[in-house]
C-alpha atoms as a PDB file:
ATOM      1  CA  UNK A   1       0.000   0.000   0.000  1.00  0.00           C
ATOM      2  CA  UNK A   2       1.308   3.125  -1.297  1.00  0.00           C
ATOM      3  CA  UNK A   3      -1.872   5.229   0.727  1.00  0.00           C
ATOM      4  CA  UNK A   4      -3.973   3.843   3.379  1.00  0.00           C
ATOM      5  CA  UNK A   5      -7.419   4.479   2.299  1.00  0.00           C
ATOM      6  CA  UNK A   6      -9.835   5.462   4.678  1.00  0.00           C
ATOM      7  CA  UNK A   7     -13.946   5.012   4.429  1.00  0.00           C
ATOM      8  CA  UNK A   8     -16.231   7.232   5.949  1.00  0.00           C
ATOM      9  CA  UNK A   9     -17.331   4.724   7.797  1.00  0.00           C
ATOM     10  CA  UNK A  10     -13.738   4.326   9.789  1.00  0.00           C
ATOM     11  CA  UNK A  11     -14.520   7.452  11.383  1.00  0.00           C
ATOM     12  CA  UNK A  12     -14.477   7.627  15.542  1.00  0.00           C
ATOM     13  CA  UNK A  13     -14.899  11.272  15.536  1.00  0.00           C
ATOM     14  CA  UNK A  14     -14.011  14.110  13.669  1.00  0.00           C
ATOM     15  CA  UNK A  15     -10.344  14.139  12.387  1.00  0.00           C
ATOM     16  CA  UNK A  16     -10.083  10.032  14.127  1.00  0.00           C
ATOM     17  CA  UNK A  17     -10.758   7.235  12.124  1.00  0.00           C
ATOM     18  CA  UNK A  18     -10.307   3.635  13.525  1.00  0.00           C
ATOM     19  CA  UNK A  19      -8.238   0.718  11.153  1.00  0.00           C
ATOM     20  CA  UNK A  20      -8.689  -2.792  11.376  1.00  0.00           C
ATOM     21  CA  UNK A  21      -8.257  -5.817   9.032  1.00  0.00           C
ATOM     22  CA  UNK A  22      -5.285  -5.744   6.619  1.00  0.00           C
ATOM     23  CA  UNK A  23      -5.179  -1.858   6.706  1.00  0.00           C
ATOM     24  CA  UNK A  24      -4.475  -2.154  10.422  1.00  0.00           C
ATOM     25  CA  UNK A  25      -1.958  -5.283   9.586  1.00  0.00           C
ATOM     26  CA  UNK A  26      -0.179  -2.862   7.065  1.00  0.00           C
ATOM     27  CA  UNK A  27       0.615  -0.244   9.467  1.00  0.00           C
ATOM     28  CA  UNK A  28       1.490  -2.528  11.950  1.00  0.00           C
ATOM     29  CA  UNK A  29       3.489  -5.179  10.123  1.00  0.00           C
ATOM     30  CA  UNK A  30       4.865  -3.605   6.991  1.00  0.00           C
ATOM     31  CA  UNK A  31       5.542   0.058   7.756  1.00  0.00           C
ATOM     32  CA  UNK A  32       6.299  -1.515  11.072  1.00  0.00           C
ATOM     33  CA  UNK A  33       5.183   1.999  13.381  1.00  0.00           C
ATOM     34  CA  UNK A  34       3.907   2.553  16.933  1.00  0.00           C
ATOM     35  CA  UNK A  35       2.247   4.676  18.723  1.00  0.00           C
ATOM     36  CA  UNK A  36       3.467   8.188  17.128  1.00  0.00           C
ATOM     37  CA  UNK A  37       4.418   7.172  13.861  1.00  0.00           C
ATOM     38  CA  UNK A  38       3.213   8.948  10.805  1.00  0.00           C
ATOM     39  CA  UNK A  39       1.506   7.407   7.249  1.00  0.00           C
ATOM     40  CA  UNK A  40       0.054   8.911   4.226  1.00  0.00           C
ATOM     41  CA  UNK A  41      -3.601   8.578   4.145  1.00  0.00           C
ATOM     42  CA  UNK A  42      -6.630   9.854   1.728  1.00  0.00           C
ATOM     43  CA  UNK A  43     -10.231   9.423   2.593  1.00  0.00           C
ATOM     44  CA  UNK A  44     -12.672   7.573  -0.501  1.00  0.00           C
ATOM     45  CA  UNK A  45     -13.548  10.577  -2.300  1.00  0.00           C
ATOM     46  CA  UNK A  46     -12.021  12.905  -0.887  1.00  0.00           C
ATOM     47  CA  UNK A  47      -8.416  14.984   0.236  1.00  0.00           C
ATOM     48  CA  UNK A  48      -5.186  12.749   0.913  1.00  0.00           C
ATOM     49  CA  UNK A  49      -3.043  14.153   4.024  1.00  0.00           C
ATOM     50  CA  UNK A  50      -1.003  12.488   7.082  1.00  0.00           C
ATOM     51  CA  UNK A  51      -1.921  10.509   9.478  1.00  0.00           C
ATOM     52  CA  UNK A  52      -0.356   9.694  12.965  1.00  0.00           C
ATOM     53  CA  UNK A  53      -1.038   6.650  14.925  1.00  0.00           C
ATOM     54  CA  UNK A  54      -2.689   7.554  18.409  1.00  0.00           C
ATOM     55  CA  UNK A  55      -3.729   3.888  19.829  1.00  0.00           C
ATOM     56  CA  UNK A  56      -3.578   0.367  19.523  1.00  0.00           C
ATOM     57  CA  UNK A  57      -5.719  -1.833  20.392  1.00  0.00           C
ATOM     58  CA  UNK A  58      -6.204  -5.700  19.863  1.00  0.00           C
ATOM     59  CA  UNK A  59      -9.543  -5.046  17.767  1.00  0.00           C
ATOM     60  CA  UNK A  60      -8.353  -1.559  15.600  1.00  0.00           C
ATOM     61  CA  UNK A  61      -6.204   1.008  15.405  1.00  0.00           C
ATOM     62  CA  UNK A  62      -6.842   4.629  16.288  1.00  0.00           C
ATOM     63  CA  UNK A  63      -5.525   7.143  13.956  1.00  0.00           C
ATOM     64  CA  UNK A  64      -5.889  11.091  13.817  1.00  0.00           C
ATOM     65  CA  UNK A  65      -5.497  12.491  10.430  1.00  0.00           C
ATOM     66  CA  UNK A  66      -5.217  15.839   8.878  1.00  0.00           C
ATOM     67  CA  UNK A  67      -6.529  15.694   5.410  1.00  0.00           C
ATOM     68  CA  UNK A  68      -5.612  18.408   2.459  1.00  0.00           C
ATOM     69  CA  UNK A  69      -9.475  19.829   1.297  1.00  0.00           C
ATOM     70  CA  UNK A  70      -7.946  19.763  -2.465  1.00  0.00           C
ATOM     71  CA  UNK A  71      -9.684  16.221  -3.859  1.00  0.00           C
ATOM     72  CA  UNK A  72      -7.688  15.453  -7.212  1.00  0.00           C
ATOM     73  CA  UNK A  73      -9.589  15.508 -10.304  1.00  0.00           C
ATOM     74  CA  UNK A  74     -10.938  12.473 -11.950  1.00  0.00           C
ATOM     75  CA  UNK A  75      -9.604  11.095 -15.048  1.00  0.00           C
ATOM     76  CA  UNK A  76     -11.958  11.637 -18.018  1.00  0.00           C
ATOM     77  CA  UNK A  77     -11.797   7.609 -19.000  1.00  0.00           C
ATOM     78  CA  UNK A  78     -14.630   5.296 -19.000  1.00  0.00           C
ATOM     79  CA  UNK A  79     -14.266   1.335 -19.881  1.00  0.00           C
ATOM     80  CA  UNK A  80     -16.807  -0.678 -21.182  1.00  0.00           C
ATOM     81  CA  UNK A  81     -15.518  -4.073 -20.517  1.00  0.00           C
ATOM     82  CA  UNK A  82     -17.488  -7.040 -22.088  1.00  0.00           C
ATOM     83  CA  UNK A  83     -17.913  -9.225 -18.726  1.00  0.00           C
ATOM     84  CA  UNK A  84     -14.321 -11.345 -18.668  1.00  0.00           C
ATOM     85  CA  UNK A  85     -13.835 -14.459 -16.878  1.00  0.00           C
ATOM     86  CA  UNK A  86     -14.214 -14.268 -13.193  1.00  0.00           C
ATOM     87  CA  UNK A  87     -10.483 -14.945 -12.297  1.00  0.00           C
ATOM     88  CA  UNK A  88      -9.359 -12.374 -15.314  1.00  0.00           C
ATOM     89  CA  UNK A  89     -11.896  -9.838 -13.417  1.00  0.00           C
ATOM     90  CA  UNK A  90     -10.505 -10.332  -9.714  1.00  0.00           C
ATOM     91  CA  UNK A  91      -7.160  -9.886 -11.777  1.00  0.00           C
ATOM     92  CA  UNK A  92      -8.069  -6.952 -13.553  1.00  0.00           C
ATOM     93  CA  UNK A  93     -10.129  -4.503 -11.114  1.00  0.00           C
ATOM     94  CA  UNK A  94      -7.317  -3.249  -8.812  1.00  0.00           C
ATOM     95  CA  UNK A  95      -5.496  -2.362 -12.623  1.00  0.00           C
ATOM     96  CA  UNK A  96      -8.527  -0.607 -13.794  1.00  0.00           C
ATOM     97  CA  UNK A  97      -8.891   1.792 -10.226  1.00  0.00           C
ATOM     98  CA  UNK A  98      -5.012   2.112 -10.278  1.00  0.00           C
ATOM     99  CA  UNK A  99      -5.225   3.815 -13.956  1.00  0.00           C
ATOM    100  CA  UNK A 100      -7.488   5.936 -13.037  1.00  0.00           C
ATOM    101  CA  UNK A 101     -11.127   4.640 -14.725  1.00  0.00           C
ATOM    102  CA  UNK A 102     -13.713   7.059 -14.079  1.00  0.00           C
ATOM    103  CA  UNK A 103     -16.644   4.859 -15.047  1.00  0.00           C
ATOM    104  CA  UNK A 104     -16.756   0.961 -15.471  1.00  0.00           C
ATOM    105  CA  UNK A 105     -19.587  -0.479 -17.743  1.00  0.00           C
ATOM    106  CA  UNK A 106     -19.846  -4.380 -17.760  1.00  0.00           C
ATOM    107  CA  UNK A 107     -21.671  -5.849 -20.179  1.00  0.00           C
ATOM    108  CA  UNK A 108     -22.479  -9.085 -21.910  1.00  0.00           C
ATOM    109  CA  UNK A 109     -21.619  -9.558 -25.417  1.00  0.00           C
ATOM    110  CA  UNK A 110     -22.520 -12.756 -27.453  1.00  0.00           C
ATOM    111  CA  UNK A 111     -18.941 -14.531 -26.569  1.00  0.00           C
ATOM    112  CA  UNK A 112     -19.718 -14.014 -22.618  1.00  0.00           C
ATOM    113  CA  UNK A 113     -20.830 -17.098 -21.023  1.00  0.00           C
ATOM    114  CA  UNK A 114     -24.074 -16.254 -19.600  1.00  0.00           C
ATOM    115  CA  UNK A 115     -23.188 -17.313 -16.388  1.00  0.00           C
ATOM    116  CA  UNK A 116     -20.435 -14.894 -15.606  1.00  0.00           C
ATOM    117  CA  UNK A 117     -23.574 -12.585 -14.630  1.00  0.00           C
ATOM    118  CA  UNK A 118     -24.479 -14.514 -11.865  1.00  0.00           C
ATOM    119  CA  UNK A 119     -20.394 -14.537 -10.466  1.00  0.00           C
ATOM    120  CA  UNK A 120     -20.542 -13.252  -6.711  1.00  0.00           C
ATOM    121  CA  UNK A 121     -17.833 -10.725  -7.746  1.00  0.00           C
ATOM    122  CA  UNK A 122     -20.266  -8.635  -9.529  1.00  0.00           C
ATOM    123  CA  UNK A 123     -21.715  -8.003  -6.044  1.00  0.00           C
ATOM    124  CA  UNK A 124     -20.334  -4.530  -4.822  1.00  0.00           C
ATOM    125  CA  UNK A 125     -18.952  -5.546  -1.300  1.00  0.00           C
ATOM    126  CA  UNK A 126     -16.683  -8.222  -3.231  1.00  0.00           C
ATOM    127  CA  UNK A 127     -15.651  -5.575  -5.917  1.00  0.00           C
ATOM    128  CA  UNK A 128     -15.138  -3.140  -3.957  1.00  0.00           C
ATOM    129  CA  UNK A 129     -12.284  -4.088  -2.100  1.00  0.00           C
ATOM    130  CA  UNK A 130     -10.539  -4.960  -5.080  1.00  0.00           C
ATOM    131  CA  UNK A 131     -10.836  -1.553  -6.667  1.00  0.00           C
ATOM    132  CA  UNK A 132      -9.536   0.091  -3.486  1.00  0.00           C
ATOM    133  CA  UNK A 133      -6.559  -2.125  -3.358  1.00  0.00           C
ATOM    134  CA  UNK A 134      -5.377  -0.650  -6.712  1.00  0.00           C
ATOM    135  CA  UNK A 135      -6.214   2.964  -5.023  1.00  0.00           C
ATOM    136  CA  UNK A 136      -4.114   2.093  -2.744  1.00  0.00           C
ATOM    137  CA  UNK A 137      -1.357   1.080  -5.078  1.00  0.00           C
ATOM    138  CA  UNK A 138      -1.806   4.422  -7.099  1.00  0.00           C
ATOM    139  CA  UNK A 139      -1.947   7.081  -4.418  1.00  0.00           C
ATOM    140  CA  UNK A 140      -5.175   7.380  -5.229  1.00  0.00           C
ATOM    141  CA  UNK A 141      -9.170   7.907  -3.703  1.00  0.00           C
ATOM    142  CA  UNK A 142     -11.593   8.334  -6.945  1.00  0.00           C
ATOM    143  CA  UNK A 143     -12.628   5.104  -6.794  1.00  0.00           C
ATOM    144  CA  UNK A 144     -14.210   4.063 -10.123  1.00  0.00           C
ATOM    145  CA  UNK A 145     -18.595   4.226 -10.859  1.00  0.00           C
ATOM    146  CA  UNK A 146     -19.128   0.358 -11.408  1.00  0.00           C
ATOM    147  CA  UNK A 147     -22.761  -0.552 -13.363  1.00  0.00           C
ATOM    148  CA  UNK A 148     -23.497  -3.996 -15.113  1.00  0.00           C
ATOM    149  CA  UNK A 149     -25.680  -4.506 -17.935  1.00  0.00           C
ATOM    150  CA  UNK A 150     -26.779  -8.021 -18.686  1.00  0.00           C
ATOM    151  CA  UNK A 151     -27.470  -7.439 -22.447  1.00  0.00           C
ATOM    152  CA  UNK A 152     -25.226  -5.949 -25.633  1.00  0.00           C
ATOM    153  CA  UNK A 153     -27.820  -4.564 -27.232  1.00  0.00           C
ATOM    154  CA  UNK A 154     -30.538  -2.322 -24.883  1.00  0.00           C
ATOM    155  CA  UNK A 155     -26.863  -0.887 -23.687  1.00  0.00           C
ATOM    156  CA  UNK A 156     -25.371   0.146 -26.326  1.00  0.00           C
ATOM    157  CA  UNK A 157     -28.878   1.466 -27.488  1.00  0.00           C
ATOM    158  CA  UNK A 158     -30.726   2.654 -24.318  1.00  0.00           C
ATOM    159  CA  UNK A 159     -27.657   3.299 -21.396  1.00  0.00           C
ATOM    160  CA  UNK A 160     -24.713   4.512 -23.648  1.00  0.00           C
ATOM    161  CA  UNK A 161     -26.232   7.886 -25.728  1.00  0.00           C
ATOM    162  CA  UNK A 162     -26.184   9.295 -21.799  1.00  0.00           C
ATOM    163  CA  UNK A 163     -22.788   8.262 -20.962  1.00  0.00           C
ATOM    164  CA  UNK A 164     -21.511  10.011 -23.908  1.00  0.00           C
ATOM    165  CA  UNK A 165     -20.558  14.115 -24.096  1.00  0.00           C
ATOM    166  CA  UNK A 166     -21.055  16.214 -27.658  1.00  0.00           C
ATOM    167  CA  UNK A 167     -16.886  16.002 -27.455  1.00  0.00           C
ATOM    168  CA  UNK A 168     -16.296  12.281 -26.329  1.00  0.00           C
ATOM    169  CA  UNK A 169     -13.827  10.234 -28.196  1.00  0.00           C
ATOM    170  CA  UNK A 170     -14.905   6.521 -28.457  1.00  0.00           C
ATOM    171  CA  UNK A 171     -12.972   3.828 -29.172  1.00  0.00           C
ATOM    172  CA  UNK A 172     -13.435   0.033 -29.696  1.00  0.00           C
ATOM    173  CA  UNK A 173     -10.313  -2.756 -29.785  1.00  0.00           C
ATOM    174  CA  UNK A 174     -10.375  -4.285 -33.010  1.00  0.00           C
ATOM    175  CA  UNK A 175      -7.458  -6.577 -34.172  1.00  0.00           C
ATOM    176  CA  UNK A 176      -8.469  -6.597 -37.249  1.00  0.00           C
ATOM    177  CA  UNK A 177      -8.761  -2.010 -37.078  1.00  0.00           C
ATOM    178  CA  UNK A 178      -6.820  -0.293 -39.758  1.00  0.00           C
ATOM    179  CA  UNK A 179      -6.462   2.491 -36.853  1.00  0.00           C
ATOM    180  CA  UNK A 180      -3.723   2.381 -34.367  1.00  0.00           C
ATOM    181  CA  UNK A 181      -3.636   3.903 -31.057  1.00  0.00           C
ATOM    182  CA  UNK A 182      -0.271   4.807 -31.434  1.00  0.00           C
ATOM    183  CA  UNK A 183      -1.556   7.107 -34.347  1.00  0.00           C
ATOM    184  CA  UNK A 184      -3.816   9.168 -32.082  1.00  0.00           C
ATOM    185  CA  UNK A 185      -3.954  12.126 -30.627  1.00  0.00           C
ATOM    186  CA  UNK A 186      -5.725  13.137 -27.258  1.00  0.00           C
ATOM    187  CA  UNK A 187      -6.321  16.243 -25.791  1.00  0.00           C
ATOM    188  CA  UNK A 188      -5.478  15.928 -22.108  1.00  0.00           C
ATOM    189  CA  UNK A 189      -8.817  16.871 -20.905  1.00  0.00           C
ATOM    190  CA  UNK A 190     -11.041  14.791 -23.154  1.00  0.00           C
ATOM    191  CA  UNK A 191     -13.430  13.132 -22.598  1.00  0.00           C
ATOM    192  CA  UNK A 192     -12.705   8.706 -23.429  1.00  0.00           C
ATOM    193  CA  UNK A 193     -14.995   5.757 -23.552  1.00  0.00           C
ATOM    194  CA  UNK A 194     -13.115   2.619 -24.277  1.00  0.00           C
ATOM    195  CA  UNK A 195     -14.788  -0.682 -25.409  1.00  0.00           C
ATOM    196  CA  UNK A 196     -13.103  -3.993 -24.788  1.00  0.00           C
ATOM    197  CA  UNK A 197     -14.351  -7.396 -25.873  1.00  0.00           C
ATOM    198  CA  UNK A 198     -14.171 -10.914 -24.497  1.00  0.00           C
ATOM    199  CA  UNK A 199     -11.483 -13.226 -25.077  1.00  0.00           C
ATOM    200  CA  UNK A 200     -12.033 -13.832 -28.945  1.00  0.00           C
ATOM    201  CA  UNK A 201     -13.403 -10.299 -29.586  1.00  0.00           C
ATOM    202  CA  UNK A 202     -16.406  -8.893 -30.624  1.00  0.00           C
ATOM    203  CA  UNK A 203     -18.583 -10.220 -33.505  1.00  0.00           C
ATOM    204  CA  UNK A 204     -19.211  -8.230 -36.004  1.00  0.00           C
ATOM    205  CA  UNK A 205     -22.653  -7.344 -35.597  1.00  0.00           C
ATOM    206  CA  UNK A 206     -21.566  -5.766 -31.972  1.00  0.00           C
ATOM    207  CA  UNK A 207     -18.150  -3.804 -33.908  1.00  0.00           C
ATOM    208  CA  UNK A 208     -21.106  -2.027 -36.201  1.00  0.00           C
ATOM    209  CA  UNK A 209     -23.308  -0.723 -33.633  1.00  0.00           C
ATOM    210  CA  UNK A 210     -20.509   0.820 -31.849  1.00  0.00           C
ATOM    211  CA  UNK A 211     -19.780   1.961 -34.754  1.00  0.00           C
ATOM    212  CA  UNK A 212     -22.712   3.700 -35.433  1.00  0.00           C
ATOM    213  CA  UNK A 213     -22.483   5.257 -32.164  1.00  0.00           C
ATOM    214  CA  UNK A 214     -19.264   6.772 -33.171  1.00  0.00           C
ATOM    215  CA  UNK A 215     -16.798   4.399 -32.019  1.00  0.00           C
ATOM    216  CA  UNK A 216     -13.279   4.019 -33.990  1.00  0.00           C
ATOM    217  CA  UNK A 217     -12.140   0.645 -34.002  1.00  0.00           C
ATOM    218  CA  UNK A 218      -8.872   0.776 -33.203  1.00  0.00           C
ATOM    219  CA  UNK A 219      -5.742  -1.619 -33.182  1.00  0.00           C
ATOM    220  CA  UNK A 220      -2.286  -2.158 -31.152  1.00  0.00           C
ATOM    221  CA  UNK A 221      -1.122  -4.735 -33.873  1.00  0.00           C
ATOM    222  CA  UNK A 222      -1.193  -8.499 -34.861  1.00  0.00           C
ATOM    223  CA  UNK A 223      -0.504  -9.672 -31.452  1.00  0.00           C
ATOM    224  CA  UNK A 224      -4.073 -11.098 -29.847  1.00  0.00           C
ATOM    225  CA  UNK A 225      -3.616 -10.482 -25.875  1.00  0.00           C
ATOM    226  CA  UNK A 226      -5.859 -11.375 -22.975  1.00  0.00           C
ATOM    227  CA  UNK A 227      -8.329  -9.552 -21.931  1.00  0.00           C
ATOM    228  CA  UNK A 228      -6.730  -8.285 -18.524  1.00  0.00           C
ATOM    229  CA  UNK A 229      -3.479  -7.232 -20.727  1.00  0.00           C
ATOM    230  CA  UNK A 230      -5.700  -5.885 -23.323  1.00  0.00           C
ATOM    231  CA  UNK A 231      -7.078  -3.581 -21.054  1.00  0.00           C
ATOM    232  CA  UNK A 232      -4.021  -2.381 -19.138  1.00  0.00           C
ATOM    233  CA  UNK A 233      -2.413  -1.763 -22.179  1.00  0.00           C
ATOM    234  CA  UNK A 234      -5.047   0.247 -23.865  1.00  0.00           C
ATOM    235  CA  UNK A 235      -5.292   2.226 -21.010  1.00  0.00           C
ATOM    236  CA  UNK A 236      -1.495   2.760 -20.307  1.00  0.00           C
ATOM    237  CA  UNK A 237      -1.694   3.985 -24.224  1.00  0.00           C
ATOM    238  CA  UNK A 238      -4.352   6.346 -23.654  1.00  0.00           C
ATOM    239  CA  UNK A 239      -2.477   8.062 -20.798  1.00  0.00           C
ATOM    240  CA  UNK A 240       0.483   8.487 -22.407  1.00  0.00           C
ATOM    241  CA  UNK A 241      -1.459  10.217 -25.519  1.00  0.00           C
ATOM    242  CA  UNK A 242      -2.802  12.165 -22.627  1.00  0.00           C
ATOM    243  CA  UNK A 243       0.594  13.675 -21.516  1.00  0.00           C
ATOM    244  CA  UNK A 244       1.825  13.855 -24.712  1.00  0.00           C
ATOM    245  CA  UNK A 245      -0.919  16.369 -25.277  1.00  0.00           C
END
């Protein structure tokens, strides 16, 4: 953990917050302090700051912490993930938080086993966890806006005309895309929706009506990847058009 992150619902009172589980583990048994030693800390949602442990206790630890009011801007990048395989999800969440995804869309495409919608981890207090783990890899506490759609079509039709801004740039991975990423520009502020098929890709039937809703199919080359390497690689692409800009 590169941040502790704290919930509002760790709070004792006021600027106290109490820590147990593996947060209370880390300070305890990695960063190895006592009473009087000093962390970094941000609260979900909010400003990141210091923190200085007060007491400990066999059930938590009692922490007072003096958090910055600045909250650091989101990232303007949505994923819509066609639902992956359970263990590629549990892989790929704390990635997705820790690269700062504003908004995650699963859906179910035609190659997504059906019963990948009924997988426990698509139950918030099992994802959860997992996206605040990569937060607290990143230095990070915008967690990202999780929603799950059971069907390709009344999404892409119904949900995803109110996701999308007058400016957004959409993009779908496409092997088979003329377009490259590494031909694109970004303007650091823009607004990006990403769409990412299952392992095999999309059909085409599911390529044209993203199409039609403005997304570019877009390549990285030749080389078919997994889904979970797919994604972190789009997205480590996307942020380095972003600084480029």
């Amino acid at each position: 953990m590169n941040l502790v992150l704290l919930l509002e619902s760790d709070r004792v009172a006021g600027p106290r917050f109490a820590l147990e589980g593996a947060r209370a583990k880390h300070v305890l048994d990695v960063l190895r302090l006592g009473v009087g030693g000093r962390f970094r800390v941000g609260l979900l949602g909010g400003g990141q700051g210091e923190a200085v442990l007060v007491e400990i206790s066999e059930r938590a630890l009692v922490i007072e912490c003096q958090l910055e009011e600045e909250v650091e801007a989101r990232v303007p990048t949505d994923l819509l993930l066609a639902i992956p395989r359970p263990k590629s999800l549990k892989k790929l969440l704390p990635e997705v938080a820790a690269l700062g995804v504003d908004q995650l869309h699963l859906f179910r495409s035609w190659r997504v086993d059906p019963a990948y919608l009924e997988v426990k981890l698509l139950e918030r207090e099992l994802y959860e966890p997992l996206l605040h783990l990569g937060l607290m890899q990143a230095r990070s506490t915008q967690s990202p806006a999780v929603e799950v759609h059971p069907l390709f079509r009344p999404f892409v039709e119904d949900r995803l005309p109110s996701l999308m801004r007058p400016t957004t740039r959409a993009f779908v991975a496409h092997p088979a895309a003329e377009a490259r990423v590494a031909d694109l520009t970004l303007g650091a502020e823009e607004h990006v929706m990403l769409a990412v098929g299952p392992e095999g890709g999309f059909l085409p039937y599911e390529i044209d009506r993203l199409s039609e809703r403005g997304f570019l199919p877009v390549s990285m080359g030749a080389r078919p990847l997994r889904v979970e390497t797919a994604c972190v690689a789009l997205l480590a692409q996307i942020s380095l058009l972003r600084q480029r800009a």
